[in-house]
Structures are given as C-alpha cells and as structure tokens.
N, C-alpha and C. Protein backbone atom coordinates (compact mmCIF):
# COMPACT_ATOMS: atom_id res chain seq x y z
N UNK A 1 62.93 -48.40 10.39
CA UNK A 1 63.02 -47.28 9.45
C UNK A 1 61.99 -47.51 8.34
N UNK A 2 60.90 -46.60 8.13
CA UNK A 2 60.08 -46.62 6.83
C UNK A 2 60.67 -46.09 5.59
N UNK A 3 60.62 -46.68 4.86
CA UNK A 3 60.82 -46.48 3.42
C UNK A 3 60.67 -45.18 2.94
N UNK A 4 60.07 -44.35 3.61
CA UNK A 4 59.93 -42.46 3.36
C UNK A 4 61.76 -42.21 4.01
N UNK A 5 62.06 -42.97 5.17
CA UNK A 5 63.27 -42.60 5.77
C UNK A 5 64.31 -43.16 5.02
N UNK A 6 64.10 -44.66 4.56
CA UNK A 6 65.70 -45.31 3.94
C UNK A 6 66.47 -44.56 2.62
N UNK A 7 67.67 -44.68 3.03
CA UNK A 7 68.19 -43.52 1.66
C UNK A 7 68.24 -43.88 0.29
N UNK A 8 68.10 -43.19 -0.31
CA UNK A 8 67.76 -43.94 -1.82
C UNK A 8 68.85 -44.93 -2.48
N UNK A 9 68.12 -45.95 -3.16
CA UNK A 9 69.34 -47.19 -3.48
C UNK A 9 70.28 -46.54 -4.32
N UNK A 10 71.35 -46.99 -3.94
CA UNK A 10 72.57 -47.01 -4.62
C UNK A 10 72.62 -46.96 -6.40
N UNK A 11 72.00 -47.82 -6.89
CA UNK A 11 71.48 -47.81 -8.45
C UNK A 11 71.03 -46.82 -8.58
N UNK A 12 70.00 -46.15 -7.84
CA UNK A 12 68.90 -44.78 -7.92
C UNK A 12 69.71 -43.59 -8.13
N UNK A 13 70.61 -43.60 -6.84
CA UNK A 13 71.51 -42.79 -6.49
C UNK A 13 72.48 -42.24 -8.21
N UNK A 14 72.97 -43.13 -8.77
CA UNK A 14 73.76 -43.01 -9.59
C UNK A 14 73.36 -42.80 -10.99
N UNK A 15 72.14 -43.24 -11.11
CA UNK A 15 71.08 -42.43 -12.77
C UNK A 15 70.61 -41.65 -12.28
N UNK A 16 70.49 -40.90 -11.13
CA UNK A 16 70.37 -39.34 -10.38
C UNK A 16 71.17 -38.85 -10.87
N UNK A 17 72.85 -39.07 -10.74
CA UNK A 17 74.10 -38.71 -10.63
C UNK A 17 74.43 -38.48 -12.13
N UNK A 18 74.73 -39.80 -12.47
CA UNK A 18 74.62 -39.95 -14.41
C UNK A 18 73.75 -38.95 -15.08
N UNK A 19 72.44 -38.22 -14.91
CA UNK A 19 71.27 -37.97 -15.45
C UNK A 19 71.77 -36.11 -14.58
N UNK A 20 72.03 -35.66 -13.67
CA UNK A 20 72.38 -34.61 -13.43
C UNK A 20 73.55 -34.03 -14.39
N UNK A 21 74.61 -34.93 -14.35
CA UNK A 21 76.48 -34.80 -15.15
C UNK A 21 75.52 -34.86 -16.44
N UNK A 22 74.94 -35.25 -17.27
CA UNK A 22 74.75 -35.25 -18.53
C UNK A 22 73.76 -33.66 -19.09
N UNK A 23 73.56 -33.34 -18.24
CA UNK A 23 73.10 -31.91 -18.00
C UNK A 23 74.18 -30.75 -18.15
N UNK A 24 73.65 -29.32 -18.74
CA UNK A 24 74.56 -28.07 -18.86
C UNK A 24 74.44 -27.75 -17.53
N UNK A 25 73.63 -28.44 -16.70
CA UNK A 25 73.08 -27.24 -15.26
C UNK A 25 72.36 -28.65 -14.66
N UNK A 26 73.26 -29.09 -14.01
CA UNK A 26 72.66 -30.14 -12.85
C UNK A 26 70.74 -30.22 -12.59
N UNK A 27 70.94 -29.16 -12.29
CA UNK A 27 69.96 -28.72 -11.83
C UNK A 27 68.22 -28.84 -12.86
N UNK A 28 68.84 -29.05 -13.81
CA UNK A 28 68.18 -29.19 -15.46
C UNK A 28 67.28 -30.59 -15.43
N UNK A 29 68.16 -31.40 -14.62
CA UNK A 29 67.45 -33.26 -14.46
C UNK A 29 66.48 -32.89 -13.08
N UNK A 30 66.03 -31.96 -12.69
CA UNK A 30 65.17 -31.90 -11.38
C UNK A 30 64.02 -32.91 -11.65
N UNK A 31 63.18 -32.40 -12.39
CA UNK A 31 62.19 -33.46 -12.62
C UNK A 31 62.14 -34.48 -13.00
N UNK A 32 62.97 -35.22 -14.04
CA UNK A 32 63.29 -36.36 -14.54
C UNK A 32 63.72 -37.40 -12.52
N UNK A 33 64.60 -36.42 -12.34
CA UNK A 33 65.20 -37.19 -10.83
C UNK A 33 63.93 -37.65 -10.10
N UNK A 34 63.36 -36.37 -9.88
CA UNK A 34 62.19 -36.65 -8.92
C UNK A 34 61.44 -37.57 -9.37
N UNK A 35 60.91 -37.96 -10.62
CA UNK A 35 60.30 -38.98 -11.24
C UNK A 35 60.91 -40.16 -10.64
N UNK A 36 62.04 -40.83 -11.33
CA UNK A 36 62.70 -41.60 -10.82
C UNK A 36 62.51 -42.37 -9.74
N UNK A 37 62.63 -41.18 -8.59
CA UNK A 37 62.21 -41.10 -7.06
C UNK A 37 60.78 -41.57 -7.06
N UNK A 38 60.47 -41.22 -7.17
CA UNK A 38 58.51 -41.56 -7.21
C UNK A 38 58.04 -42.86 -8.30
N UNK A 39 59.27 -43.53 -9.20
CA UNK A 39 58.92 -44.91 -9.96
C UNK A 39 59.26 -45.44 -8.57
N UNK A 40 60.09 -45.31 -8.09
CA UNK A 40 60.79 -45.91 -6.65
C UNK A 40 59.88 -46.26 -5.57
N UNK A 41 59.53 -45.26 -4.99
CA UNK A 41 58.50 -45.38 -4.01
C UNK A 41 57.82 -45.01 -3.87
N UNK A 42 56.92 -44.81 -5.14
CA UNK A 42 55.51 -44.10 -5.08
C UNK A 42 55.23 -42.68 -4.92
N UNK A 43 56.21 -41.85 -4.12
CA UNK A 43 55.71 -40.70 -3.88
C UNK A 43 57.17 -39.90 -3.72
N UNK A 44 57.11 -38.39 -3.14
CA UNK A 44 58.78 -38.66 -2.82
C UNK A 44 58.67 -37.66 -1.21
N UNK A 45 59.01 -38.71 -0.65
CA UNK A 45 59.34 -38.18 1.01
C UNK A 45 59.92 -36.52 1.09
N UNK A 46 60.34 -35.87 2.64
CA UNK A 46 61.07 -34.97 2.80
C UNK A 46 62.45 -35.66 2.22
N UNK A 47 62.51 -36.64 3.26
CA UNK A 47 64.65 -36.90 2.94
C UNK A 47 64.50 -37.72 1.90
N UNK A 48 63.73 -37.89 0.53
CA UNK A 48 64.32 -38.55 -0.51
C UNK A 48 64.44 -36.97 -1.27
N UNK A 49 63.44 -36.00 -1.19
CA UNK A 49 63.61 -35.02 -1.88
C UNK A 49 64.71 -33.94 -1.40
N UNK A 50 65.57 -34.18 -0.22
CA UNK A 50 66.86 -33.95 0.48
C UNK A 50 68.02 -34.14 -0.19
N UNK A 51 67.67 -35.56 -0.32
CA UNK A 51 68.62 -36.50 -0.77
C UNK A 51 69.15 -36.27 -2.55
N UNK A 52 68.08 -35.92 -3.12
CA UNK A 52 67.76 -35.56 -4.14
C UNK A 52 68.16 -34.30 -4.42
N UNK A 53 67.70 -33.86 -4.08
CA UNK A 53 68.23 -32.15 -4.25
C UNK A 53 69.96 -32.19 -3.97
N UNK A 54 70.55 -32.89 -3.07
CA UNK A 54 71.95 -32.86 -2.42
C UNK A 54 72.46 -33.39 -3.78
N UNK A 55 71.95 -34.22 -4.70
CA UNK A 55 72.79 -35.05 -5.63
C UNK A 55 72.56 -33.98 -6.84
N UNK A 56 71.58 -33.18 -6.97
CA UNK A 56 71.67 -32.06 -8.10
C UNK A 56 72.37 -31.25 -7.53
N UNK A 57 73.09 -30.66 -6.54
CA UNK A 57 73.38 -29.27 -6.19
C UNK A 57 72.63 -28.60 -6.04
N UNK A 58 71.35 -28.97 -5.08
CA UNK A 58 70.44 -27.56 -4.89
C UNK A 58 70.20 -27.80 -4.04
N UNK A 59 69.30 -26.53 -3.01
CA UNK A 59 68.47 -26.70 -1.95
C UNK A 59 67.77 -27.56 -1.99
N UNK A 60 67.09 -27.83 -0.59
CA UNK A 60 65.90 -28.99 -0.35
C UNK A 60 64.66 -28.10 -0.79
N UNK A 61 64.86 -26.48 -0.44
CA UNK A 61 63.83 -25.80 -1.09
C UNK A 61 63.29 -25.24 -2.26
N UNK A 62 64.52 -25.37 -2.83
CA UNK A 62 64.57 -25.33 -4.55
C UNK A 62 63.92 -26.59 -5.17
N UNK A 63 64.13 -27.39 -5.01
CA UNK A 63 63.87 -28.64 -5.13
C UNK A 63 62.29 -28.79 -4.94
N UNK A 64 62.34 -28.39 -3.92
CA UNK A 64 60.38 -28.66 -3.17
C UNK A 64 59.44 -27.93 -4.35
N UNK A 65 60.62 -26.57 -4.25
CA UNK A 65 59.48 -25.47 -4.97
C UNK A 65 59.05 -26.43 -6.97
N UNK A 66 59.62 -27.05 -7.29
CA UNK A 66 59.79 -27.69 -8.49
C UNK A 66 58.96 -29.15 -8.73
N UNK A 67 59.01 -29.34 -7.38
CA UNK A 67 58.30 -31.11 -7.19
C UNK A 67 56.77 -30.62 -6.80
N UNK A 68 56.32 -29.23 -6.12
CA UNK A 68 54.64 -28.34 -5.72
C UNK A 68 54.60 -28.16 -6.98
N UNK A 69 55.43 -27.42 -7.87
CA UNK A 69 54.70 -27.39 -8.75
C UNK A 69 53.71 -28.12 -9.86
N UNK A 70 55.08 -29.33 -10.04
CA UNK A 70 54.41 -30.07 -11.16
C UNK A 70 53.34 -31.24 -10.04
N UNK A 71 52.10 -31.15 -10.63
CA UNK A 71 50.38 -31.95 -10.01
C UNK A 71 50.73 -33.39 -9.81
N UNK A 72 51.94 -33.90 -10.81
CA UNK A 72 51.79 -35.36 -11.36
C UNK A 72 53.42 -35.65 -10.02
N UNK A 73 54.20 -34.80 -9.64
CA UNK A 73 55.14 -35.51 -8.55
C UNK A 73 54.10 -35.44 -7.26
N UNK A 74 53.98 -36.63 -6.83
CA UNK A 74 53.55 -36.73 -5.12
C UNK A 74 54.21 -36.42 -4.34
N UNK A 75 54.13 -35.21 -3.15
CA UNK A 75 54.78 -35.15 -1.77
C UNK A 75 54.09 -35.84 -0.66
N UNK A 76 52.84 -36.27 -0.60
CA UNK A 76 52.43 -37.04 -0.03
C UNK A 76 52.33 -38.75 0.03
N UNK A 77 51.79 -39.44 0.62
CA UNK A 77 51.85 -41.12 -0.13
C UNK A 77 50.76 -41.47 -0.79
N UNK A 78 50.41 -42.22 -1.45
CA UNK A 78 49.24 -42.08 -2.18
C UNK A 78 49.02 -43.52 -2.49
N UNK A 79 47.93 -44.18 -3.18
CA UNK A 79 47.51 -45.51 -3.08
C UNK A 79 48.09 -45.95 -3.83
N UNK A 80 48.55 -47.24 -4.35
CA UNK A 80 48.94 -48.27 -5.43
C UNK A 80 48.45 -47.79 -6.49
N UNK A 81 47.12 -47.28 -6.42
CA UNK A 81 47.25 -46.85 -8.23
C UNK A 81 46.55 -45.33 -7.38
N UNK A 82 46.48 -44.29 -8.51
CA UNK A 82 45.87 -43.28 -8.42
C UNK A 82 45.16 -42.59 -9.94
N UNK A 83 43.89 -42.11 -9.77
CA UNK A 83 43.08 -41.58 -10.54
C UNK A 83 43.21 -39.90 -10.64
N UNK A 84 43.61 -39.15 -11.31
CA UNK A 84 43.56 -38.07 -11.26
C UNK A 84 42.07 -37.87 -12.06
N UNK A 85 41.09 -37.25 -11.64
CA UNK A 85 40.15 -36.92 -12.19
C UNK A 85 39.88 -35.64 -12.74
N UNK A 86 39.70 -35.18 -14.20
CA UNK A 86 40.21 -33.79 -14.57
C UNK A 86 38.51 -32.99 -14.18
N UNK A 87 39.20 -31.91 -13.48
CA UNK A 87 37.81 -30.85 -13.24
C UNK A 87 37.71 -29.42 -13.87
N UNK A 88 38.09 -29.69 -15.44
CA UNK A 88 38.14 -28.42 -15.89
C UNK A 88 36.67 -28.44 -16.47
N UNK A 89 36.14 -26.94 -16.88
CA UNK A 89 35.34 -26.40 -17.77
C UNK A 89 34.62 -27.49 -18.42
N UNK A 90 35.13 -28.15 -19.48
CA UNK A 90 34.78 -29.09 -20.07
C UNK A 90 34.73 -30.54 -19.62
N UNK A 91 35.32 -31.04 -18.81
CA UNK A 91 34.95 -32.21 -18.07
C UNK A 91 33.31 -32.04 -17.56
N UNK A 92 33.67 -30.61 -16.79
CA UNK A 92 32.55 -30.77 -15.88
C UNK A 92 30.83 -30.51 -16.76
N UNK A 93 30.77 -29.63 -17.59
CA UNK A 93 30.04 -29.79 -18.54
C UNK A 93 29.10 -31.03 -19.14
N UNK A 94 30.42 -32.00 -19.65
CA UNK A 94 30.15 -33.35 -20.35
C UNK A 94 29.55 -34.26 -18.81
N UNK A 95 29.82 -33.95 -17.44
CA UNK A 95 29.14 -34.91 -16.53
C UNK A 95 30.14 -35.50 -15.61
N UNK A 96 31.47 -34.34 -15.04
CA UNK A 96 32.42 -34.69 -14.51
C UNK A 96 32.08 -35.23 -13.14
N UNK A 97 30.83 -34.38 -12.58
CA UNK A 97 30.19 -34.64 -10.85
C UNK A 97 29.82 -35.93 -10.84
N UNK A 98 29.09 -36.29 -11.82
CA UNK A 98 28.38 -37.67 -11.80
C UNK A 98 29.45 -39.02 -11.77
N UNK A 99 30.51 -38.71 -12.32
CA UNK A 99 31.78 -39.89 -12.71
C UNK A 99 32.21 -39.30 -11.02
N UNK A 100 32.01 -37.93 -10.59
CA UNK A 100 33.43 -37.99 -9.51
C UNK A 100 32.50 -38.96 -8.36
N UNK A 101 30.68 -38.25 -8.16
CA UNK A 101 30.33 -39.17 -7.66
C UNK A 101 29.98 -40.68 -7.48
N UNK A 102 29.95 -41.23 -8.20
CA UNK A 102 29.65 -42.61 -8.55
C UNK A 102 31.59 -43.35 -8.03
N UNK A 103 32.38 -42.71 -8.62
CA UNK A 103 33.85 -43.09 -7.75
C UNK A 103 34.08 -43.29 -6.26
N UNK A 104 33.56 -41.83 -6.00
CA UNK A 104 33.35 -41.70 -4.17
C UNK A 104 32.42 -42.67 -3.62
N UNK A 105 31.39 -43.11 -3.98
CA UNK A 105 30.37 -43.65 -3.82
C UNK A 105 30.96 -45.33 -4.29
N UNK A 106 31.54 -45.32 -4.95
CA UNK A 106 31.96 -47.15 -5.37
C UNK A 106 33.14 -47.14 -4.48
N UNK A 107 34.44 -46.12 -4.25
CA UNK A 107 35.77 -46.33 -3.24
C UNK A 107 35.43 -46.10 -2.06
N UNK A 108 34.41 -45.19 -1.67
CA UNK A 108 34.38 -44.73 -0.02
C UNK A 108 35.16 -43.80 0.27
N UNK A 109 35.62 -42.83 -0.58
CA UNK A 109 36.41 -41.84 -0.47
C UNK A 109 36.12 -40.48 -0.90
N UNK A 110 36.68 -39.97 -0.92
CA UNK A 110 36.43 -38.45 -1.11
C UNK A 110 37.65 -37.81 -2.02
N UNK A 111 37.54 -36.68 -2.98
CA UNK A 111 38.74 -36.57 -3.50
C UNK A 111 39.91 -36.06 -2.68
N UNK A 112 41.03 -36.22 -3.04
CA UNK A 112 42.40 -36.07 -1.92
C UNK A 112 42.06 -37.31 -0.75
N UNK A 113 41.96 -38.49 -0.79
CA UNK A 113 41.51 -39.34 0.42
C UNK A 113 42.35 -40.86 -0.70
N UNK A 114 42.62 -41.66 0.24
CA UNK A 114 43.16 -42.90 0.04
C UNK A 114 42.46 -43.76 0.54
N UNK A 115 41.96 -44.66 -0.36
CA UNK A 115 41.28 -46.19 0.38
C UNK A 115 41.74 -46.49 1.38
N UNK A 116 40.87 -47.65 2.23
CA UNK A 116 41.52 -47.72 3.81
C UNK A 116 42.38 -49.03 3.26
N UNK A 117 42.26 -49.60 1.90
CA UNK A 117 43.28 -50.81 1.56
C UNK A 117 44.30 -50.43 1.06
N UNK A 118 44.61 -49.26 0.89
CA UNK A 118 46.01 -48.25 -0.08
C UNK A 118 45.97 -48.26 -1.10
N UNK A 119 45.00 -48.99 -1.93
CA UNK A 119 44.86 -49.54 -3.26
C UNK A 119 44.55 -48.55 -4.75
N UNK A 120 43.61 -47.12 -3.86
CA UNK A 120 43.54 -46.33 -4.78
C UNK A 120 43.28 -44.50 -4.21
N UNK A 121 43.83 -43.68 -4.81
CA UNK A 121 43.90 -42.51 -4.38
C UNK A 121 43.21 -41.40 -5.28
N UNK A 122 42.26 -40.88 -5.14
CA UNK A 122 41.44 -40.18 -5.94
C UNK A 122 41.72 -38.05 -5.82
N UNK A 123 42.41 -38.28 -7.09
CA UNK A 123 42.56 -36.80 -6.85
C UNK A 123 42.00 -35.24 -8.33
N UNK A 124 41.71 -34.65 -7.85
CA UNK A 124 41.29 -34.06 -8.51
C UNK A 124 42.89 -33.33 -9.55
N UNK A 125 42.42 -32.68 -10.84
CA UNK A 125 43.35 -31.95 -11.99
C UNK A 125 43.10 -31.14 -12.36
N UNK A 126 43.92 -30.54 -12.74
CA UNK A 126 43.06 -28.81 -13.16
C UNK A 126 42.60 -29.32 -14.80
N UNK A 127 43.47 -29.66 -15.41
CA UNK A 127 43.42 -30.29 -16.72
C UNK A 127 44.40 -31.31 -17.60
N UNK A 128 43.53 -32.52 -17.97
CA UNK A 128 44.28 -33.64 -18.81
C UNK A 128 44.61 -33.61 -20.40
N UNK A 129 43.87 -32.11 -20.63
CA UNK A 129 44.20 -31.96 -22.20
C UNK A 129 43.20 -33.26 -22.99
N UNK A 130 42.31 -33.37 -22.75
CA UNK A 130 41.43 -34.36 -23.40
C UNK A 130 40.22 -34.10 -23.77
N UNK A 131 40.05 -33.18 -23.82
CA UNK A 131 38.95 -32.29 -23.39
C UNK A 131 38.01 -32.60 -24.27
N UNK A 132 38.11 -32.70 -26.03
CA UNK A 132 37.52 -33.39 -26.78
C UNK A 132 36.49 -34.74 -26.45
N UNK A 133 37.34 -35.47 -25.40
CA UNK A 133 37.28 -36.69 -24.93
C UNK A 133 36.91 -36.82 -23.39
N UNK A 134 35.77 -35.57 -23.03
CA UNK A 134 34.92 -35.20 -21.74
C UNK A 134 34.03 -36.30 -21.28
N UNK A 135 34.17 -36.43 -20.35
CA UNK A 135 35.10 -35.92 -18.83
C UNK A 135 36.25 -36.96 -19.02
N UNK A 136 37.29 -36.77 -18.88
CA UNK A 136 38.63 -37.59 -18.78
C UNK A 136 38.66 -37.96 -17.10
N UNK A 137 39.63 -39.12 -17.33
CA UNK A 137 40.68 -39.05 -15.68
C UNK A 137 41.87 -39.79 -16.26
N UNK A 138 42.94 -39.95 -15.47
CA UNK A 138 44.08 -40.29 -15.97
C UNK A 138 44.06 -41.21 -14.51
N UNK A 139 44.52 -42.65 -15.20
CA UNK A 139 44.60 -43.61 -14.35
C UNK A 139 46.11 -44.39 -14.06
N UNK A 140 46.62 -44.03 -13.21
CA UNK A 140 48.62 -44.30 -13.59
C UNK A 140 48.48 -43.79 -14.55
N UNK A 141 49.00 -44.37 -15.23
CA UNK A 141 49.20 -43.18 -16.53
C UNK A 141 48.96 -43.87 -18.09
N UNK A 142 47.28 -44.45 -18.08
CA UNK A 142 47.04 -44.34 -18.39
C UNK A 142 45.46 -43.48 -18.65
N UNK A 143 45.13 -42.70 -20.02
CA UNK A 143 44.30 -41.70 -19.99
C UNK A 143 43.28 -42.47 -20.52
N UNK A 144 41.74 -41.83 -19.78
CA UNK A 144 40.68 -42.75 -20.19
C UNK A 144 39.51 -41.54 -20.44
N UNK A 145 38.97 -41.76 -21.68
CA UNK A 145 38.26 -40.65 -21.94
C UNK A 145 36.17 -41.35 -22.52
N UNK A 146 35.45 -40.03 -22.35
CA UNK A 146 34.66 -40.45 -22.73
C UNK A 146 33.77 -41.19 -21.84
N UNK A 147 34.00 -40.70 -20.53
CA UNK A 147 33.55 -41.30 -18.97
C UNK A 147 32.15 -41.44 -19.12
N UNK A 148 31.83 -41.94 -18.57
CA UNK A 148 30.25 -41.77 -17.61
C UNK A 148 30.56 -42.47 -16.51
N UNK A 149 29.48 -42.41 -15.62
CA UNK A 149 29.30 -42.87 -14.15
C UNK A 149 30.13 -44.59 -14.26
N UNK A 150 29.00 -45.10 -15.32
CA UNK A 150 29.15 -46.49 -15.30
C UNK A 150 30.66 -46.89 -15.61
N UNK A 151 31.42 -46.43 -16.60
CA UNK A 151 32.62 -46.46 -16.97
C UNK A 151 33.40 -46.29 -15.89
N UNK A 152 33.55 -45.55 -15.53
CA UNK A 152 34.05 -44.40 -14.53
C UNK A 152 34.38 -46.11 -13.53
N UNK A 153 33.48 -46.25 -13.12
CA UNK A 153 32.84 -47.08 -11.96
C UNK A 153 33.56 -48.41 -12.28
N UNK A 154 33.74 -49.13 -13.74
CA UNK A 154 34.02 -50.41 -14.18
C UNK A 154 35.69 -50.56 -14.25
N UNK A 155 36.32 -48.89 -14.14
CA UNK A 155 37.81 -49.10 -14.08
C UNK A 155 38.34 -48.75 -12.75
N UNK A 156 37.50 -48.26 -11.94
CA UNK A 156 37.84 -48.54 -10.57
C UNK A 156 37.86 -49.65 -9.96
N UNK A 157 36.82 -50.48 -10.41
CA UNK A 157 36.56 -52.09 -10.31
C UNK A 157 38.51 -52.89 -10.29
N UNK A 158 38.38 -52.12 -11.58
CA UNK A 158 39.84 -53.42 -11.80
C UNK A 158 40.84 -52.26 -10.90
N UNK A 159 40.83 -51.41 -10.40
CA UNK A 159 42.23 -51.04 -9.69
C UNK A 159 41.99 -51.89 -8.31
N UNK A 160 40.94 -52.31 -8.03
CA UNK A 160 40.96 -52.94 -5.82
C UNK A 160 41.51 -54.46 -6.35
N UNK A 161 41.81 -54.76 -5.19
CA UNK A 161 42.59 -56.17 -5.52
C UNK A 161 41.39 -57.06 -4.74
N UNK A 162 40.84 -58.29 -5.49
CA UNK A 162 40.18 -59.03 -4.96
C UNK A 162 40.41 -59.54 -3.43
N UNK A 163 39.43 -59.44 -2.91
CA UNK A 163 39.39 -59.91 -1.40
C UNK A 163 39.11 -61.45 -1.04
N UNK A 164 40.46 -62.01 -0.65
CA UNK A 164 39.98 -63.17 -0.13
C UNK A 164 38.93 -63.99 0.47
C-alpha cells in the first residue's frame, strides 16, 4: 500500500475532528484540514481528500472543488521542496524568463515537472504579492525576492541533496 492509499493517522484523524467540532460549520476547517493533510504527506491523494472530506461532512467533490482552488494545496505529488515561481506582470518585467530559465536549465526540468531525484518541483503562480520585490518565487514557504538568474540558481543549489 503507498502512502497516497494508507488512511490518515489516527492523531491526524482527530485535529481534523477537534478542528472541524470547533467550527459553526464543519465544513469551515476545509482548508486548515487539507493543510494538515499535505504537512503529512506532501500533497493530498484522492482517498486522503475522501477521507477528509468524510471527517468534515462533505462530499469528496465539495472538498476537491476547495483544495483546485487554493494554488498552494497539492493534488498531485510533488518534490521534497517546491518553488513556486511568480509569473505575474511584474515579475516578468523585472526578468522573470531569465530566473525561470537559468532554474530549468540548473534542475533539468520544465515548469509543472519534478526532478528525476524528487528533490524539487518547479511550478509556476499567478501571484506572490511581492511585487515590489520583482521577480519573486516562494520556496516551501519561504519568500525570496529580488531574483536574478544567479540568485535564482544559488537557492536551487541548496534545495538538491548532495550526491554521494
């Protein structure tokens, strides 16, 4: 059984549970849950977001429609760390192509693509609100502003894990 399939731990299960009951409307902790879910295992499967939805009282499709929306829950799996790279107006202006290329070009990837080591996942944003601070990307979660190629390039460095 892969870890997209095993049912969510028991502890998980119950600050789901706790975190829904402390709600006017179960349904109110959707995102907080799904978070949760995704500190857990990175991303959130069909049957964790099943599973999930069953412990708020909602559909699996209610649920879905809430986890598409927000950019920052994963339905897919995604690498150990991930770069959201922002491609608004003003990123791209300040020299967003040059940071996205010099990334693709240092990971071997393409945006929406995962290293072949799982290590990092490069995805594009509509916007990081940093805009002042062009071209941004948001790295886990932390925000890094004021890019260029070279920059860009020196914090991808520290996300690969040295090779034996």
């Amino acid at each position: 059984m892969s870890t997209a399939d095993a049912p969510l731990p028991p502890a998980l299960r119950t600050r789901i549970t706790d975190l829904a009951q402390a709600e006017h409307r179960p349904r109110a902790a959707s995102v907080s849950a799904l978070t949760m879910v995704q500190d857990h295992f990175g991303w959130v499967s069909d049957a964790h977001l099943a599973e999930t939805a069953s412990l708020l009282g909602m559909s699996p499709a209610d649920l879905d429609g809430i986890a598409t929306y927000f950019n920052l829950i994963f339905r897919r799996p995604v690498g150990r760390h991930v770069i959201l790279l922002c491609d608004s107006v003003s990123c791209w202006i300040m020299g967003r192509d040059a940071v996205c290329a010099r990334l693709q070009a240092r990971l071997g990837i393409r945006p929406g693509e995962t290293t072949a080591d799982g290590a990092v996942t490069l995805l594009p944003i509509v916007c990081l609100g940093h805009c002042d601070h062009a071209p941004a990307m948001l790295v886990d979660r932390t925000l890094h502003g004021d890019l260029n190629a070279e920059t860009a390039e020196q914090l991808a460095d520290t996300l690969r894990a040295p090779t034996p």
